[in-house]
C-alpha atoms as a PDB file:
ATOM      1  CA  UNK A   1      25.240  44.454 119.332  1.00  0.00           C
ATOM      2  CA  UNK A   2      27.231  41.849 117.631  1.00  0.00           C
ATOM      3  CA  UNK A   3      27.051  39.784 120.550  1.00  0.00           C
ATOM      4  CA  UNK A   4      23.245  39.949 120.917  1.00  0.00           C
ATOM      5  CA  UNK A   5      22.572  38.825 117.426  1.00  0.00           C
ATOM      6  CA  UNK A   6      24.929  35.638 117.712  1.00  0.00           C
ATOM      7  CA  UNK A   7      23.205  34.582 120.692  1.00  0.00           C
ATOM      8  CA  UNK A   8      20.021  35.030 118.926  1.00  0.00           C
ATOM      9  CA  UNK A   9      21.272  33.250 115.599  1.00  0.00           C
ATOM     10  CA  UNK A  10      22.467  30.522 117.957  1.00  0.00           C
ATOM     11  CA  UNK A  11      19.298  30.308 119.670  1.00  0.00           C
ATOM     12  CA  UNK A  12      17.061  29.884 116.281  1.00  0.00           C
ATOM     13  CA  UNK A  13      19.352  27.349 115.155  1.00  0.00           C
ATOM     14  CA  UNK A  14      19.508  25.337 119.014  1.00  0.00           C
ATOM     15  CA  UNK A  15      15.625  25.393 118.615  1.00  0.00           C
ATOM     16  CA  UNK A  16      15.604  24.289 115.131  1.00  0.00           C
ATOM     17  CA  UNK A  17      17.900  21.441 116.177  1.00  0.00           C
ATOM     18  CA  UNK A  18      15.830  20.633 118.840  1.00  0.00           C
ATOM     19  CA  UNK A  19      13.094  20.761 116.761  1.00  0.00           C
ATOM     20  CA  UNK A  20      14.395  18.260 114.559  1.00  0.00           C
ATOM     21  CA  UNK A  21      16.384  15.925 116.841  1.00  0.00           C
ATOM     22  CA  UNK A  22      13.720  15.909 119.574  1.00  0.00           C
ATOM     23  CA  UNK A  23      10.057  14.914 117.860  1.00  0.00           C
ATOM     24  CA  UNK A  24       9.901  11.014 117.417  1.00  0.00           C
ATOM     25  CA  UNK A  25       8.195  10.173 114.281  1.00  0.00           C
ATOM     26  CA  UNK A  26       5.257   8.811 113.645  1.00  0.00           C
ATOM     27  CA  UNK A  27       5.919   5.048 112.784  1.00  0.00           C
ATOM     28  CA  UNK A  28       2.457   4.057 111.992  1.00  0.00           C
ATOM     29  CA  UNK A  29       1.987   4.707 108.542  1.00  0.00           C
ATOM     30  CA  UNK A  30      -0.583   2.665 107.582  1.00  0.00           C
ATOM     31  CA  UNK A  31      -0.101   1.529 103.305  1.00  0.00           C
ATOM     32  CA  UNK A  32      -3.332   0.623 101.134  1.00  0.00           C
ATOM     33  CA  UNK A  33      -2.201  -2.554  99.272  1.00  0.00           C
ATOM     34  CA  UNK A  34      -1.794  -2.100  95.487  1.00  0.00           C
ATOM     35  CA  UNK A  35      -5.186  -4.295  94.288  1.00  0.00           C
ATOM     36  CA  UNK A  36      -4.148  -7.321  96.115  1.00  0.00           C
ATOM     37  CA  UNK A  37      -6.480  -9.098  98.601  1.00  0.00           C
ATOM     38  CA  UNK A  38      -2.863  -9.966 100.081  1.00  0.00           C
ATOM     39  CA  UNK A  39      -1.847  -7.918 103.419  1.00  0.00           C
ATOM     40  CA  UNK A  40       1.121  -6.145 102.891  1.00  0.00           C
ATOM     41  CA  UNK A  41       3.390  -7.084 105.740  1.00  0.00           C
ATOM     42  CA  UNK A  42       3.992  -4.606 108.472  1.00  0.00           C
ATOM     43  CA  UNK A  43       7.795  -3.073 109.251  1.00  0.00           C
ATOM     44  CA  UNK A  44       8.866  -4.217 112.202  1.00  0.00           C
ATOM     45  CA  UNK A  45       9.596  -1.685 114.981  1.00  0.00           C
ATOM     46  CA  UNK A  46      12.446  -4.023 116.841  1.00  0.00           C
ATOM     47  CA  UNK A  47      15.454  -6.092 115.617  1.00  0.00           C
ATOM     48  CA  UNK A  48      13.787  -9.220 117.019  1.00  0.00           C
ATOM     49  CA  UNK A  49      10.925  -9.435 114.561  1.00  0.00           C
ATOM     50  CA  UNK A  50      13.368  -9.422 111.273  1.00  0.00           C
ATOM     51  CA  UNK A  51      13.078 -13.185 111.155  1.00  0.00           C
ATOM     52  CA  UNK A  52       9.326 -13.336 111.367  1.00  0.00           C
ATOM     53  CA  UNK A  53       9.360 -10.221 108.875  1.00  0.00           C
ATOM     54  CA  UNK A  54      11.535 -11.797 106.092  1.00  0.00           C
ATOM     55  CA  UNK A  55       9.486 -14.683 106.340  1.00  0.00           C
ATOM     56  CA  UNK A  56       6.238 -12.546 105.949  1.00  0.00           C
ATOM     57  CA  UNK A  57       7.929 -10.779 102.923  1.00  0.00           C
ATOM     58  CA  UNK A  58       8.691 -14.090 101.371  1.00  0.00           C
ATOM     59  CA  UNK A  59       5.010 -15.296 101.507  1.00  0.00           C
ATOM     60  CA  UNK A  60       4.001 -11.808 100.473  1.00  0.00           C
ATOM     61  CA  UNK A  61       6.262 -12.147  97.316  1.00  0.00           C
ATOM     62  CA  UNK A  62       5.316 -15.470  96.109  1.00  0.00           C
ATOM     63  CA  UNK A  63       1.733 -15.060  96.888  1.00  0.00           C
ATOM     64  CA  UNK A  64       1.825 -11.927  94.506  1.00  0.00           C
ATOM     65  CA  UNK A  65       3.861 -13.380  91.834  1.00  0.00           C
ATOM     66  CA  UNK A  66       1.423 -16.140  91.334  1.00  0.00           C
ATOM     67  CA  UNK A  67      -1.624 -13.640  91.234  1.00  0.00           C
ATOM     68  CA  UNK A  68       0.242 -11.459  88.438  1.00  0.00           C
ATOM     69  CA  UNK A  69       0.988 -14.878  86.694  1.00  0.00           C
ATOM     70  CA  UNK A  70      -2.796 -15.898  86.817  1.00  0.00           C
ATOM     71  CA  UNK A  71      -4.056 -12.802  85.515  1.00  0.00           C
ATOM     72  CA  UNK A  72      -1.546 -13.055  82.379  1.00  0.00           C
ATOM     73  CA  UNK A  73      -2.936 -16.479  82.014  1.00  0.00           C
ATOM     74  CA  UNK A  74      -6.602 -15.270  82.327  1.00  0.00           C
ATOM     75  CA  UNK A  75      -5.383 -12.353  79.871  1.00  0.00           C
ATOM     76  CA  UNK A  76      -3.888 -14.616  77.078  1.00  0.00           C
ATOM     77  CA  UNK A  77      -7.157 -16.714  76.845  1.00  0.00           C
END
């Protein structure tokens, strides 16, 4: 009897493991920009795009930072 229910518990837990391990996740999560008319840069899926990435991120940055810092100025007239 002992014997039946460890196989069991060891099959629940193989499946849950499979269940976990197996599935590939969904990478195409698609995130609304925050008010911006700027296009949030998408992550890239291989090591090869970092590069073009950082220099996406970059542009992304400064191009927000100089929206914020013209609606101050439009705020403090």
């Amino acid at each position: 009897m002992r014997l039946i229910l460890m196989l069991a518990a060891l099959l629940i837990v193989g499946l849950l493991l499979y269940r976990q391990i197996g599935e590939v996740p969904d990478r195409a999560l698609d995130v609304p920009a925050a008010d911006s008319g700027a296009e949030v840069p998408r992550v890239p899926q291989r090591p090869q795009d970092l590069p073009v990435f950082e220099e996406q991120m970059h542009e992304f940055m400064q191009d927000a930072g100089e929206q914020r810092r013209r609606q101050l100025d439009a705020l403090e007239r």
